[in-house]
PDB file of N, CA and C in Angstrom:
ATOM      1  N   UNK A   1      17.769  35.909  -9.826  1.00  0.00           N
ATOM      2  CA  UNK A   1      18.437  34.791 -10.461  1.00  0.00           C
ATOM      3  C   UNK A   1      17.664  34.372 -11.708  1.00  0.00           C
ATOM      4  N   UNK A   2      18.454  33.634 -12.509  1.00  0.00           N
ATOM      5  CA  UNK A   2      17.653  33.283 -13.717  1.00  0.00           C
ATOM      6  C   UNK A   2      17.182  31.708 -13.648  1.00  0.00           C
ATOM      7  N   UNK A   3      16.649  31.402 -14.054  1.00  0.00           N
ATOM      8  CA  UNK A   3      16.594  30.037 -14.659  1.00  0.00           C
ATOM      9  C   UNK A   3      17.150  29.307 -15.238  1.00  0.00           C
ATOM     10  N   UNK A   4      17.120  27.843 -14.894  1.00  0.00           N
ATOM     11  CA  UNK A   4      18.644  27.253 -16.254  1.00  0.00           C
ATOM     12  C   UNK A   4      18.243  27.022 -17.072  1.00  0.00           C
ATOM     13  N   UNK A   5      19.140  26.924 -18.283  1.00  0.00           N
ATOM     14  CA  UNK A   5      18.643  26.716 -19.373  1.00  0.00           C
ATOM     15  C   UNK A   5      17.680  25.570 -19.843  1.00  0.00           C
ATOM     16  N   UNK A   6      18.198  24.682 -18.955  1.00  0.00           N
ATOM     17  CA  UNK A   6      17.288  23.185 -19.756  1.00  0.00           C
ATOM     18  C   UNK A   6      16.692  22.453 -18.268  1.00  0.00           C
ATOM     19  N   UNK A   7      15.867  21.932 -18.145  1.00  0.00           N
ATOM     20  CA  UNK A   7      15.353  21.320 -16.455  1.00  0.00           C
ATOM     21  C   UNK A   7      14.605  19.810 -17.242  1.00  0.00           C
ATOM     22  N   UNK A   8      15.488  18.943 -16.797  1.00  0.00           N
ATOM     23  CA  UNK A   8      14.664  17.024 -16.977  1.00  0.00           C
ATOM     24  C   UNK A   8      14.510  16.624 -15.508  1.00  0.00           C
ATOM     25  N   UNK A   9      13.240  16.404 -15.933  1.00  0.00           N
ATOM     26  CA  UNK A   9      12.947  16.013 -13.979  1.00  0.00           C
ATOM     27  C   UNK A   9      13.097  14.430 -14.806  1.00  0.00           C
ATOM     28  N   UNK A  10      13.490  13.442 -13.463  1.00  0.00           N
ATOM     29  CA  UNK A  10      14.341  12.061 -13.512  1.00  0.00           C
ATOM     30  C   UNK A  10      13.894  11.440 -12.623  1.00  0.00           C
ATOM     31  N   UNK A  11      13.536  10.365 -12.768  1.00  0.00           N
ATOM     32  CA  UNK A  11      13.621   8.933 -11.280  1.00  0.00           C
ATOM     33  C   UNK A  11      14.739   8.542 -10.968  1.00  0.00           C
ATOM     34  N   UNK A  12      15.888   8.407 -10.992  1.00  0.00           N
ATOM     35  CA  UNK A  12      16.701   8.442 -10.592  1.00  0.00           C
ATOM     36  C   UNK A  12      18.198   9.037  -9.985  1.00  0.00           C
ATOM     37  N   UNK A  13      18.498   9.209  -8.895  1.00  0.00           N
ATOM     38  CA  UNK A  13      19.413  10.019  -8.922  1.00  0.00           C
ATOM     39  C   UNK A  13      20.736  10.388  -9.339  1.00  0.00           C
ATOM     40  N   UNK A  14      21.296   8.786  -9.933  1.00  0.00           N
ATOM     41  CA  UNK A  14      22.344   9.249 -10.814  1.00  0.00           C
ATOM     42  C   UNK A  14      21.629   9.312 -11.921  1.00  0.00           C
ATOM     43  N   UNK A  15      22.575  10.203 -12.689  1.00  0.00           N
ATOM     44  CA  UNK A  15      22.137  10.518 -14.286  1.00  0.00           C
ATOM     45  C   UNK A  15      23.676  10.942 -15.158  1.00  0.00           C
ATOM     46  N   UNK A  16      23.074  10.584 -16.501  1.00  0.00           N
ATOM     47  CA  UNK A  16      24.170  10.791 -17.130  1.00  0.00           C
ATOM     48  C   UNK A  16      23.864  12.291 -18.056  1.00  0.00           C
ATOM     49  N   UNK A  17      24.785  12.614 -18.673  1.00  0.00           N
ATOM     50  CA  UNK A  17      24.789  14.130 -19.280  1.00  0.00           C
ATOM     51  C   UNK A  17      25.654  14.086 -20.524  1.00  0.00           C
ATOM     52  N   UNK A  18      25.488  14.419 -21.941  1.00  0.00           N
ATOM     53  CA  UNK A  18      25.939  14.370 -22.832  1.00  0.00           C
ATOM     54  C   UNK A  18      26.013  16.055 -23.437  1.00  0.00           C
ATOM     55  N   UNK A  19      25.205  16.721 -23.100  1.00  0.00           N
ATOM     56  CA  UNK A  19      24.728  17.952 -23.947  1.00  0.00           C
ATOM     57  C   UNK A  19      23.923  17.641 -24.798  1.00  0.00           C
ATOM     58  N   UNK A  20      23.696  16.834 -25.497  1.00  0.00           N
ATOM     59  CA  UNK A  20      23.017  16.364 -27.125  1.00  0.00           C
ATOM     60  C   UNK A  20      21.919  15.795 -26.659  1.00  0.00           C
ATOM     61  N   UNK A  21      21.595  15.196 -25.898  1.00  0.00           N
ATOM     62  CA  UNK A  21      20.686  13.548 -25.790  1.00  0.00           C
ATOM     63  C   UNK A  21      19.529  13.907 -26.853  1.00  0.00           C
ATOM     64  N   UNK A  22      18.967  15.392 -26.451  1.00  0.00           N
ATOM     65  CA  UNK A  22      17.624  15.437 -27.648  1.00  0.00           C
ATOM     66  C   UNK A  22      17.985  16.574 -28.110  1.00  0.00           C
ATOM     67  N   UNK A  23      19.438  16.192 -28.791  1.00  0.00           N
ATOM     68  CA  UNK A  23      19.284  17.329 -29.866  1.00  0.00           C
ATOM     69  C   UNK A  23      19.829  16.626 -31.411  1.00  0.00           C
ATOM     70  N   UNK A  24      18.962  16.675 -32.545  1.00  0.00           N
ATOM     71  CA  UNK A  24      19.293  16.003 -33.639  1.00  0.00           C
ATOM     72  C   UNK A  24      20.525  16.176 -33.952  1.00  0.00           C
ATOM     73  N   UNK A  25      21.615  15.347 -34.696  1.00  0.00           N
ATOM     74  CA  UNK A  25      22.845  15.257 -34.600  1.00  0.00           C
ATOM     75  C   UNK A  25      23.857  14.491 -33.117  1.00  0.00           C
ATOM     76  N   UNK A  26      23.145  14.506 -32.582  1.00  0.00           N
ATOM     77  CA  UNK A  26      23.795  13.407 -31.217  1.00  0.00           C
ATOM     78  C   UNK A  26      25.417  14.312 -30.683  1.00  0.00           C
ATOM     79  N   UNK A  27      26.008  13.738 -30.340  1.00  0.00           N
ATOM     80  CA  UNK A  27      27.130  13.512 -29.716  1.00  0.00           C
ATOM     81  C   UNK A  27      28.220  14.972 -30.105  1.00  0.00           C
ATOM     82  N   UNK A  28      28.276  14.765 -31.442  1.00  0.00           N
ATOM     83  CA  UNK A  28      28.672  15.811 -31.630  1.00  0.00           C
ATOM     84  C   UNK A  28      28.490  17.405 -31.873  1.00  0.00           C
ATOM     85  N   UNK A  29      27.055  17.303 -31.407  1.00  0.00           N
ATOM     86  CA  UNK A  29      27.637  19.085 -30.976  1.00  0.00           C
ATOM     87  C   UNK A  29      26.792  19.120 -29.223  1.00  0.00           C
ATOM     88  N   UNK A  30      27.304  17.710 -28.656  1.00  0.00           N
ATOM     89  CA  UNK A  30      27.551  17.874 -27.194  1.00  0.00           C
ATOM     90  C   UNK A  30      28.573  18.587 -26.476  1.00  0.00           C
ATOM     91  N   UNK A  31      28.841  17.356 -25.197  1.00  0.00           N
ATOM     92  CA  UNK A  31      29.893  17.544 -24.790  1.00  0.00           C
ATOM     93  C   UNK A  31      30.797  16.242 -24.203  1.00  0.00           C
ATOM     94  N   UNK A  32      31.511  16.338 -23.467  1.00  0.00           N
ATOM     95  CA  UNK A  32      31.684  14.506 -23.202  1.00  0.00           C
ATOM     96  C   UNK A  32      30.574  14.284 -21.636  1.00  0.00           C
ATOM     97  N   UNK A  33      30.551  12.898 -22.014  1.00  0.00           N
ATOM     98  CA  UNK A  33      29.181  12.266 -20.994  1.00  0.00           C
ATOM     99  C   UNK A  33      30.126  11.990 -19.527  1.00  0.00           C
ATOM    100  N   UNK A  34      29.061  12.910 -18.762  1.00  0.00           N
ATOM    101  CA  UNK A  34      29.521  13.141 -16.967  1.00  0.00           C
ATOM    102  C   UNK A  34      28.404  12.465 -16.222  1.00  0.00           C
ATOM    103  N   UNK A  35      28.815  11.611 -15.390  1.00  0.00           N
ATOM    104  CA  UNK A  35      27.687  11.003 -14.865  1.00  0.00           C
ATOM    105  C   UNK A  35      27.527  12.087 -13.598  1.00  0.00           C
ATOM    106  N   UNK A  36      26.107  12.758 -12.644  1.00  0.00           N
ATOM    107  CA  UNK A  36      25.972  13.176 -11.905  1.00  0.00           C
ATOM    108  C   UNK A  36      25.321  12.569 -10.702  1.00  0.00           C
ATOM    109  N   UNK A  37      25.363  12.671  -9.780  1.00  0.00           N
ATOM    110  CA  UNK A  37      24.408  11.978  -8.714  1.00  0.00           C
ATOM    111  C   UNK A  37      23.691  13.371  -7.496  1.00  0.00           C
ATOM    112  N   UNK A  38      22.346  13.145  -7.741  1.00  0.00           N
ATOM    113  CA  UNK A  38      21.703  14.004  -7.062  1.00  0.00           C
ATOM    114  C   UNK A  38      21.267  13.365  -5.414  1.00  0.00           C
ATOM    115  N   UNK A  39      21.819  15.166  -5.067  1.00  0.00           N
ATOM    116  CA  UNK A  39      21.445  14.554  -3.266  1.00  0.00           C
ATOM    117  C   UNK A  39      20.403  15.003  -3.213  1.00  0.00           C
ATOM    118  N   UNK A  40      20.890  15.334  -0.998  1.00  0.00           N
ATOM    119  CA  UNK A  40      19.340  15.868  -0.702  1.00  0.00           C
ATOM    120  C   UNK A  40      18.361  17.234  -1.066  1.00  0.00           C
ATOM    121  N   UNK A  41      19.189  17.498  -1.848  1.00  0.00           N
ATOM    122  CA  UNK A  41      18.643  18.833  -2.048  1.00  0.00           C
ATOM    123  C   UNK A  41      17.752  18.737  -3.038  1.00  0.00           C
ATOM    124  N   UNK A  42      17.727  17.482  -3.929  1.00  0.00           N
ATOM    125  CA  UNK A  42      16.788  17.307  -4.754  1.00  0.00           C
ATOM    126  C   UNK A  42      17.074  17.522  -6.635  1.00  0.00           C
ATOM    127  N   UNK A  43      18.478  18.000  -6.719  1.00  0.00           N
ATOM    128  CA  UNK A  43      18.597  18.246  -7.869  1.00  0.00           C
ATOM    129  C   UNK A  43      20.164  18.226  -7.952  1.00  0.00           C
ATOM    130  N   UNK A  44      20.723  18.329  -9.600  1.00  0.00           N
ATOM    131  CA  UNK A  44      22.235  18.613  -9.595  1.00  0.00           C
ATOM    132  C   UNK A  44      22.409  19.556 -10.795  1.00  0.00           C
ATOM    133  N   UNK A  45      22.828  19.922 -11.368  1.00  0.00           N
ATOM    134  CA  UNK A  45      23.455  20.941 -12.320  1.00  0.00           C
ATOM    135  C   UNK A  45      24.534  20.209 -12.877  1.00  0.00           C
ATOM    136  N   UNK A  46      24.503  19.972 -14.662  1.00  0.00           N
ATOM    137  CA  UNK A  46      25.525  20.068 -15.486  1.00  0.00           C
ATOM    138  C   UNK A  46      26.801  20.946 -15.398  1.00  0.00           C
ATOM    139  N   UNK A  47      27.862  20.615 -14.901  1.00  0.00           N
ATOM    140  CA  UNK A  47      28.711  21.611 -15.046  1.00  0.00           C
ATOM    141  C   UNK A  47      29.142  22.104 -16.568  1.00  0.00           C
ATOM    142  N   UNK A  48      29.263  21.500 -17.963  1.00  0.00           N
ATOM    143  CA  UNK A  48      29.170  21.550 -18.725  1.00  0.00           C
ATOM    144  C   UNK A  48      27.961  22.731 -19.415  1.00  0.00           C
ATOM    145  N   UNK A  49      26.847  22.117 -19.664  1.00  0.00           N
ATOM    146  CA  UNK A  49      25.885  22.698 -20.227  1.00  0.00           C
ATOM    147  C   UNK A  49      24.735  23.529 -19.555  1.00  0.00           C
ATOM    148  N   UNK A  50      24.533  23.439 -18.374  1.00  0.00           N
ATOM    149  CA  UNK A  50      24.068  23.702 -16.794  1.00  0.00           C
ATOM    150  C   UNK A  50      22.615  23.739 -16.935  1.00  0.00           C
ATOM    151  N   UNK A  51      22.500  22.171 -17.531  1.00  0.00           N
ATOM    152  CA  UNK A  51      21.381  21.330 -17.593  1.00  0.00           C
ATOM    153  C   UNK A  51      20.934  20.965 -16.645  1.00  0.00           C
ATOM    154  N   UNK A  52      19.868  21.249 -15.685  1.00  0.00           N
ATOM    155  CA  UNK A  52      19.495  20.527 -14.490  1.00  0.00           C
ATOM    156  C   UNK A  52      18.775  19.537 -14.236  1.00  0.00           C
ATOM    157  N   UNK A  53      18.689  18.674 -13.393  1.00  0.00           N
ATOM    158  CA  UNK A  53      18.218  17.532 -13.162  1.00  0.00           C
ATOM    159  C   UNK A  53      17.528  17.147 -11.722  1.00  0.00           C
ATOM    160  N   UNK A  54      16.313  17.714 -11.865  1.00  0.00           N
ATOM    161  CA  UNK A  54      15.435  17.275 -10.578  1.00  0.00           C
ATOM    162  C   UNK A  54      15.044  15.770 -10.809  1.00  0.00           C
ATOM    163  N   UNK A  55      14.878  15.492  -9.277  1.00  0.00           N
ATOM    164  CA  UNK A  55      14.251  14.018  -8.871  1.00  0.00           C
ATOM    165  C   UNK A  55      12.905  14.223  -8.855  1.00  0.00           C
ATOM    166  N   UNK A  56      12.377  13.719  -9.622  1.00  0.00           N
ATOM    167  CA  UNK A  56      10.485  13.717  -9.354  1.00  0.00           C
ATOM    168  C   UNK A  56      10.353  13.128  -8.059  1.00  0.00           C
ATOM    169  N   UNK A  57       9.682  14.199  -7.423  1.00  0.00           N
ATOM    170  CA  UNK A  57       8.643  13.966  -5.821  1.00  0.00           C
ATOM    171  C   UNK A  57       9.819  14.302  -4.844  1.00  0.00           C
ATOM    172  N   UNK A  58      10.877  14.791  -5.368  1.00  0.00           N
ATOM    173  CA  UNK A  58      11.913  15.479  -4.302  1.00  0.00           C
ATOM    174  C   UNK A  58      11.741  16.884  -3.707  1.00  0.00           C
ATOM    175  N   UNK A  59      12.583  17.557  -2.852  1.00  0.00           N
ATOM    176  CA  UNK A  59      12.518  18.585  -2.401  1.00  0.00           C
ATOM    177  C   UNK A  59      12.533  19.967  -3.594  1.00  0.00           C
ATOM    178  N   UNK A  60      13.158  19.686  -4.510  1.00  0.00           N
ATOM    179  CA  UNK A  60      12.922  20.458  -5.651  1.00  0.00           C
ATOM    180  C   UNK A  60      12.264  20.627  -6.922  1.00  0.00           C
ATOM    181  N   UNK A  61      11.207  19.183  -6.757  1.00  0.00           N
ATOM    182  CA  UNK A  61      10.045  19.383  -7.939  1.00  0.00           C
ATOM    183  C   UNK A  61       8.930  19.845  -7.807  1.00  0.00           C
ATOM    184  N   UNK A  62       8.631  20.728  -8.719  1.00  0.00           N
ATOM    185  CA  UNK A  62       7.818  21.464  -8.287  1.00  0.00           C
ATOM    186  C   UNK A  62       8.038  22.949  -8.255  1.00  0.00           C
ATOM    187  N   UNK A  63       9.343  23.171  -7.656  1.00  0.00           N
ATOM    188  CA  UNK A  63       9.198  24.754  -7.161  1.00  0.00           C
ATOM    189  C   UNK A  63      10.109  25.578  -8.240  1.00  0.00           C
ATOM    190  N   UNK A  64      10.114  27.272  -8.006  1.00  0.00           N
ATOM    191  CA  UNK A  64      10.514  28.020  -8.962  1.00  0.00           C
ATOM    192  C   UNK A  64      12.242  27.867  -8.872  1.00  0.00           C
ATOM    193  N   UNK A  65      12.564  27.156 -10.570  1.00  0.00           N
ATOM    194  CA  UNK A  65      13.627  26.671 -10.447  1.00  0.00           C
ATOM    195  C   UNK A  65      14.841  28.286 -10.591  1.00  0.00           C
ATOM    196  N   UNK A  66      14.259  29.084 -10.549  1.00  0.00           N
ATOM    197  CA  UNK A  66      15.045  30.242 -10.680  1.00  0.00           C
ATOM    198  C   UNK A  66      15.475  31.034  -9.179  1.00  0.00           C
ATOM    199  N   UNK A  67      14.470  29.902  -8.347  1.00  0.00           N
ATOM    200  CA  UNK A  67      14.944  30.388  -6.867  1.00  0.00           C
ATOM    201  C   UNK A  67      16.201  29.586  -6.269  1.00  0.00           C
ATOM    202  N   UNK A  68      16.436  28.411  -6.980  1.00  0.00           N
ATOM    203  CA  UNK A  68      17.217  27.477  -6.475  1.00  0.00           C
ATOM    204  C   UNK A  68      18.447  28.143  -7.445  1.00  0.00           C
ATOM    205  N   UNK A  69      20.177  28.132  -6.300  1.00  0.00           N
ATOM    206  CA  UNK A  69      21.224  28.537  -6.550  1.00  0.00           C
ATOM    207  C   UNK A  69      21.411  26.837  -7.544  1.00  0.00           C
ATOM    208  N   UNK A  70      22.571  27.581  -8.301  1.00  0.00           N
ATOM    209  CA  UNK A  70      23.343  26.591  -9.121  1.00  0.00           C
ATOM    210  C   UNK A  70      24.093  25.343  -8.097  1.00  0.00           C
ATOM    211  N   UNK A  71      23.877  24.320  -9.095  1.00  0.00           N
ATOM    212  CA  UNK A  71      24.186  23.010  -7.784  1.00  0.00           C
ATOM    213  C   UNK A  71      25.215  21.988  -8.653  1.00  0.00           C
ATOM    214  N   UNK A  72      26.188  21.721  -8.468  1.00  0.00           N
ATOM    215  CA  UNK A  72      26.790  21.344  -9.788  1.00  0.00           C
ATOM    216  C   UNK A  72      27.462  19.708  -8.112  1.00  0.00           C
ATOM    217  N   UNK A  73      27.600  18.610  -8.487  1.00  0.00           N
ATOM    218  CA  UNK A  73      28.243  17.958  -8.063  1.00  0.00           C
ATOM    219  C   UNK A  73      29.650  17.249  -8.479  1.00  0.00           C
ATOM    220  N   UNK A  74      30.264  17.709  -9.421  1.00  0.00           N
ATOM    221  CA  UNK A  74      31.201  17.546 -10.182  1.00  0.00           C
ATOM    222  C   UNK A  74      31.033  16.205 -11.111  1.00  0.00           C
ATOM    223  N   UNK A  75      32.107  16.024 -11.975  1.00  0.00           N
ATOM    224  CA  UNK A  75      31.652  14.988 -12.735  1.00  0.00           C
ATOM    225  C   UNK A  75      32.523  13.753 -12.409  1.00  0.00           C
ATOM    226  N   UNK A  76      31.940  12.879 -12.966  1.00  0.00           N
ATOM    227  CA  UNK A  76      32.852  11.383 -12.502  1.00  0.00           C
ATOM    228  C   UNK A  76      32.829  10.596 -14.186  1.00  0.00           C
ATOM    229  N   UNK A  77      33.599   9.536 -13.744  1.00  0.00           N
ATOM    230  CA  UNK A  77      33.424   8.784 -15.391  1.00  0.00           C
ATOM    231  C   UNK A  77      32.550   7.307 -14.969  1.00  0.00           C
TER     232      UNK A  77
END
């Protein structure tokens, strides 16, 4: 398996997702903003950009993120 492209470890488990947040130019050469909420597994996946998002001090920080399958929780508004 590969690795995802982008990994923000987070304190919190919902999070929001734009594509852009740190990329100069903002918004537009995102995507539209999906809020995600991470379970127990410790992480969620962008369905969009398949940006991942570990919880610091969860079951998935820390370890080789190329071992962990794609985890997408769908998006909400």
């Amino acid at each position: 398996m590969l690795p995802p492209p982008e990994v923000s470890r987070v304190t919190q488990r919902r999070v929001a997702c734009d594509g852009a947040t740190d990329i100069p130019g903002g918004a537009a050469l995102g995507h539209p903003r999906v809020y995600l909420e991470i379970d127990e597994t410790g992480y969620v996946d962008c369905g969009y950009c398949d940006r991942r998002f570990v919880l610091v001090g969860g079951p998935a920080d820390g370890v080789d993120q190329a071992m962990l399958r794609d985890h997408g929780d769908g998006a909400g508004a």
